[in-house]
Protein backbone atom coordinates (compact mmCIF):
# COMPACT_ATOMS: atom_id res chain seq x y z
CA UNK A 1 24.11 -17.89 -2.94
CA UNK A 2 27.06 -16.97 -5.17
CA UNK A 3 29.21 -13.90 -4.61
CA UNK A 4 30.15 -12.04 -8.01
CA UNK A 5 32.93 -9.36 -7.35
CA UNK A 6 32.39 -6.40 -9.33
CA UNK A 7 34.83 -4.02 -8.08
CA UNK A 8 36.63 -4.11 -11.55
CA UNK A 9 33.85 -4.17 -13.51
CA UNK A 10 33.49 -1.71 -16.66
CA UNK A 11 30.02 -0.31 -16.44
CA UNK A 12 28.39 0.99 -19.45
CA UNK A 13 24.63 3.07 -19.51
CA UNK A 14 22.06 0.94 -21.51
CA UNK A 15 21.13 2.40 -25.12
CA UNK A 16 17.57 2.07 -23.57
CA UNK A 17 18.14 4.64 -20.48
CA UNK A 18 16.87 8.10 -20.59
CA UNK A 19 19.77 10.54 -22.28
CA UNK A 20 18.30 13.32 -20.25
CA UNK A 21 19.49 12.04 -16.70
CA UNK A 22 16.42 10.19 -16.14
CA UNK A 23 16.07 6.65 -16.36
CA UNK A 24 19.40 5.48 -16.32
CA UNK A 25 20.47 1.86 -16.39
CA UNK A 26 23.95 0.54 -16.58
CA UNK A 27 25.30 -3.30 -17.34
CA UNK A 28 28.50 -4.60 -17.46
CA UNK A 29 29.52 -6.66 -20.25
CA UNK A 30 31.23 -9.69 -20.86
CA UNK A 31 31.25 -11.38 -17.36
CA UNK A 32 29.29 -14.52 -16.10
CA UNK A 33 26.11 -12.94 -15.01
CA UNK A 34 24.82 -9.48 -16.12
CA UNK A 35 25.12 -7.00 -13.52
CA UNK A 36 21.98 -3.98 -13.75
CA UNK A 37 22.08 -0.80 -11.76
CA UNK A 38 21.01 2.78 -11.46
CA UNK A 39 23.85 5.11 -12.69
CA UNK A 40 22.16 7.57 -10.13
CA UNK A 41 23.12 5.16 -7.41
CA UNK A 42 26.00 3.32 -7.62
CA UNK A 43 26.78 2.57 -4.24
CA UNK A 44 23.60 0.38 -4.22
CA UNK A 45 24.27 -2.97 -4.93
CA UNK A 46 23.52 -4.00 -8.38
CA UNK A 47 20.97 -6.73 -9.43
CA UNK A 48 22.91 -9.74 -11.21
CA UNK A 49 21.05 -11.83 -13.56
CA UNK A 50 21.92 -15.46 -15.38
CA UNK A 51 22.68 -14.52 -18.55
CA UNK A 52 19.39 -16.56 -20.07
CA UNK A 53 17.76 -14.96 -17.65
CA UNK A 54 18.59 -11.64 -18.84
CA UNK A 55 18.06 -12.32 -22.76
CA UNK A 56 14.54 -13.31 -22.00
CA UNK A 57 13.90 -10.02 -20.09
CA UNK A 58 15.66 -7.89 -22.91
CA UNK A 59 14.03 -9.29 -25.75
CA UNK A 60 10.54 -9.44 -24.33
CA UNK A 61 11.28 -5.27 -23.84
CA UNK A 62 12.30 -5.28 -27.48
CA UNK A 63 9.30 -6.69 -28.45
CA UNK A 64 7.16 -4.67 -26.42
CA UNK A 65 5.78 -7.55 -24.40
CA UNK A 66 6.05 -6.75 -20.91
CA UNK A 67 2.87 -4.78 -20.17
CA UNK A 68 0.61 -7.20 -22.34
């Protein structure tokens, strides 16, 4: 297993996450892999995609197709 350091990383909350302090979702751009965590726990560690990986998953939720 690969260790990704991501004590500099610039963490950003998805345009998807809930504005109300809900559902909250932050990624970090521009690396290797693509980082995901909950803004509401940060001290958890984060789960780190491949970066195809990750444009399969975010597209299928743009389409809607997840829960088909």
């Amino acid at each position: 297993m690969r260790v990704v350091d991501l004590s500099g990383t610039s963490w950003r909350k998805s345009s998807y996450s809930n504005q109300d302090g809900g559902a909250c979702l932050e990624v970090a751009d521009d690396l290797a892999v693509v980082p995901v965590r909950d803004s509401k726990d940060v001290g958890r560690a984060p789960l780190v995609f491949g970066v195809g990986a990750w444009s399969v998953f975010a597209g299928a939720v743009k389409r809607g197709d997840l829960f088909e």
